[in-house]
Protein backbone atom coordinates (compact mmCIF):
# COMPACT_ATOMS: atom_id res chain seq x y z
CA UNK A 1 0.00 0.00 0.00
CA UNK A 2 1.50 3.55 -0.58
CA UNK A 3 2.12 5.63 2.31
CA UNK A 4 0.09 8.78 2.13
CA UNK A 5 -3.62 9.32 3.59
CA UNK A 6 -6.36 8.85 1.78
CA UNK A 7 -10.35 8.99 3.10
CA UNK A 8 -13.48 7.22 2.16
CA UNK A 9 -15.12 10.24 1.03
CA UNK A 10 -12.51 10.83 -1.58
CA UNK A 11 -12.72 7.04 -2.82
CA UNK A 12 -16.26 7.32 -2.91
CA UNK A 13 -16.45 10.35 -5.21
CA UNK A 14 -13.99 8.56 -7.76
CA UNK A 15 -15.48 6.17 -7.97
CA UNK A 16 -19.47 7.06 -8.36
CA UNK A 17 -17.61 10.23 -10.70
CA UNK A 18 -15.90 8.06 -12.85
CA UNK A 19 -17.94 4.69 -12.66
CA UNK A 20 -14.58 2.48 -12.54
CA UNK A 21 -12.59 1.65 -9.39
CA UNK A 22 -8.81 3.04 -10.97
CA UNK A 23 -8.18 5.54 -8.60
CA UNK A 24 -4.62 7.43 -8.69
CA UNK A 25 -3.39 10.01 -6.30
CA UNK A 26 -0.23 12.56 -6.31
CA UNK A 27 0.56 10.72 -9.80
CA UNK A 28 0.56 7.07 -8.28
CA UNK A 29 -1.84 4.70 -9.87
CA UNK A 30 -3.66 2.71 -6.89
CA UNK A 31 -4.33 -0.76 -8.07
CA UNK A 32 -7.75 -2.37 -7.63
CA UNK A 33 -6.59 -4.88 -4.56
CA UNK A 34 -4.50 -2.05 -2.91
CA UNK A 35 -8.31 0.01 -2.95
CA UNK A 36 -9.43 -3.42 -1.40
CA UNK A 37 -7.49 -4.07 1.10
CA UNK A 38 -7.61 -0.34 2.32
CA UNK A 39 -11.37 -0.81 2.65
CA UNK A 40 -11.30 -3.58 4.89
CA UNK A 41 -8.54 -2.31 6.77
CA UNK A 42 -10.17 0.69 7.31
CA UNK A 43 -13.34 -1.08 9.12
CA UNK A 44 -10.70 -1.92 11.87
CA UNK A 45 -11.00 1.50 13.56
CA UNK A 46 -14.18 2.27 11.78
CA UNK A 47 -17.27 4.05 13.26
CA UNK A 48 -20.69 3.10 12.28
CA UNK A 49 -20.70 5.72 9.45
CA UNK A 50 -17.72 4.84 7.91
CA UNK A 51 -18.54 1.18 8.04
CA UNK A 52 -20.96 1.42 6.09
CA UNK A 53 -19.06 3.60 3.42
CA UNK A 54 -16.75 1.13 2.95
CA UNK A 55 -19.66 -1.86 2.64
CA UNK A 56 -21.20 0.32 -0.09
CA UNK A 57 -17.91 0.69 -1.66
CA UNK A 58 -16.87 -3.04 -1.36
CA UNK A 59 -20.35 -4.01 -2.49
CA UNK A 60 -19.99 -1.46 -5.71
CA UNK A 61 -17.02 -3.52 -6.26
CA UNK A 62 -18.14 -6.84 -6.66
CA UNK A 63 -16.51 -10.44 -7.50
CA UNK A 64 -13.19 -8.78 -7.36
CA UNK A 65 -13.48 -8.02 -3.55
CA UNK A 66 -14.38 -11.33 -3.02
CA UNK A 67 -11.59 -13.41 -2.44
CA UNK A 68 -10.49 -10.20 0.52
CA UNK A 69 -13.89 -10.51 2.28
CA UNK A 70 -13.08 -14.14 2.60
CA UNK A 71 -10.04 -13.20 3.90
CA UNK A 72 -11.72 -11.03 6.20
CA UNK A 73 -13.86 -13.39 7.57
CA UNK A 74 -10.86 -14.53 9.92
CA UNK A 75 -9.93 -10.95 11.21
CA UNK A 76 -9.78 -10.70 15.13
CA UNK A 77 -12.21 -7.28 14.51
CA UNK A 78 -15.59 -8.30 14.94
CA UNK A 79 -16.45 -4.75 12.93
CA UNK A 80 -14.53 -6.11 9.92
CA UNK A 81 -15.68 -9.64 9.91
CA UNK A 82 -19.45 -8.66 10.33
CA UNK A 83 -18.91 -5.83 7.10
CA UNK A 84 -17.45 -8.75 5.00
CA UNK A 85 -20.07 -11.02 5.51
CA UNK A 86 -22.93 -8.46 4.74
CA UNK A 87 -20.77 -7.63 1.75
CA UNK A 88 -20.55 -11.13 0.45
CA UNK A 89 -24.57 -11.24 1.35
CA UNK A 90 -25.08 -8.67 -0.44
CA UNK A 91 -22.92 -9.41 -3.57
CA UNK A 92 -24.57 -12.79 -3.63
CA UNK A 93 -24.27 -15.53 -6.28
CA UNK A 94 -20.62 -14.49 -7.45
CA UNK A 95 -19.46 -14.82 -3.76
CA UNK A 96 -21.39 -18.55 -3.64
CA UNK A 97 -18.65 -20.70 -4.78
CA UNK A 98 -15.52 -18.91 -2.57
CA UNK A 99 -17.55 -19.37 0.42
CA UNK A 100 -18.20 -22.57 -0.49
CA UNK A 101 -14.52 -23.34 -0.70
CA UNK A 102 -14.18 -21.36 2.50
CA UNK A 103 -16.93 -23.49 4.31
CA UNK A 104 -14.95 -26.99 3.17
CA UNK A 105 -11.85 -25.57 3.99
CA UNK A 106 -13.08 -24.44 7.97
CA UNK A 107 -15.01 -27.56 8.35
CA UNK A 108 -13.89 -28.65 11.51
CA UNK A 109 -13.52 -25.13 13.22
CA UNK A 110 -16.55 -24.22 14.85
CA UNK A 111 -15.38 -21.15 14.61
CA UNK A 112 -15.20 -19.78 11.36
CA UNK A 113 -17.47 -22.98 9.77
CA UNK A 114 -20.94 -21.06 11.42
CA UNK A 115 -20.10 -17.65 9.49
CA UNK A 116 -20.00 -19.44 6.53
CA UNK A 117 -23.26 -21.63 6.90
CA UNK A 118 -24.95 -18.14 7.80
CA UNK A 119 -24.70 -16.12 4.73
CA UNK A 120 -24.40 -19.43 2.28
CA UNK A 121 -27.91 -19.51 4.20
CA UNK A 122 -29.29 -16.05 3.61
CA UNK A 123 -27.86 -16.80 -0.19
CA UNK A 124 -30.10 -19.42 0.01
CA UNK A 125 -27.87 -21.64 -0.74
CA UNK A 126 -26.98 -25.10 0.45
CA UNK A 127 -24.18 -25.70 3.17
CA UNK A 128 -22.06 -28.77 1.27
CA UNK A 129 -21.88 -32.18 3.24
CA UNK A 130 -18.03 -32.54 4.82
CA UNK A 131 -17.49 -35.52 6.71
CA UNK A 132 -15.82 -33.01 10.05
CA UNK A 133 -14.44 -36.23 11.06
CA UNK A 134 -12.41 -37.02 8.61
CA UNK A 135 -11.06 -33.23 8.56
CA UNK A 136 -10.47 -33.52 12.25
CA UNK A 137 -8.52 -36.90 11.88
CA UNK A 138 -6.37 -35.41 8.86
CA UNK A 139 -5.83 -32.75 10.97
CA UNK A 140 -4.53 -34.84 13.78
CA UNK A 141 -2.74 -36.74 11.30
CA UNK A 142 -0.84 -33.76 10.41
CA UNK A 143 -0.65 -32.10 13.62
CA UNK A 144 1.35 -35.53 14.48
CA UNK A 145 3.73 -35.51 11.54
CA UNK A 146 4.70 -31.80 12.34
CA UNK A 147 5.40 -32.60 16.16
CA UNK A 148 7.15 -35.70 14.60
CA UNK A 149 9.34 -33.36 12.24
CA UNK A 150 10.37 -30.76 14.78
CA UNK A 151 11.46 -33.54 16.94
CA UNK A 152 14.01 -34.52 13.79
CA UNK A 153 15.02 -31.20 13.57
CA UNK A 154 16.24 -30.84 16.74
């Protein structure tokens, strides 16, 4: 990401001026996934207003945020987990398929699994079948060769 500030505000009218998400600034081009990223970052210290500035502007965006509200889903800040999942609610059938992957992948961790399940649900869309104890024994499985390794290793 480049160094100097930037707001919502100023994103906003870009992109609603302009109708595509380039955005440059002091004669840097900003790439699409740098404009990402600094949305969801920015929900970390967000208030409620600009929360939802950066949902709009996430939403605006589309497929393309996708695979960063996924990411997002596994933030420690409740405010930026919460925005991503409305996002990915709210951009719908493109999202379907990486939170699909997402549920599979999380399986067997309570955790993130239930976020998952509830917006594949308000997609309407059908949690897939995954054996959790077969993930959990893998998991074990693995979680044994690693101990195994380190003990090698010295």
């Amino acid at each position: 990401m480049t160094t100097s500030p930037i707001n919502l505000e100023t994103i906003k009218f870009h992109l609603i001026w302009n109708k595509d998400f380039s955005f440059s600034r002091e004669n840097q081009a900003v790439s699409l996934e740098e404009l990402i990223e600094f949305l969801i970052e920015s929900l970390e210290g967000a208030d409620k207003s600009t929360a939802n500035k950066a949902e709009n502007l996430l939403t605006r965006i589309g497929k393309p945020a996708v695979p960063f509200l996924i990411k997002g889903l596994k933030s420690s800040h409740s405010r930026v987990r919460s925005t991503c999942a409305m996002v990915l609610v709210r951009i719908g059938q493109p999202a379907v398929a990486s939170l699909q992957e997402f549920y599979i992948r999380n399986a067997s961790r309570p955790k993130f699994r239930w976020i998952a399940e509830f917006i594949l649900s308000e997609l309407g869309m059908q949690v897939p079948v995954v054996d959790t104890r077969e993930l959990e024994a893998n998991h074990q499985e693995m979680s044994r060769k690693v101990l195994q390794f380190a003990k090698v290793a010295g």
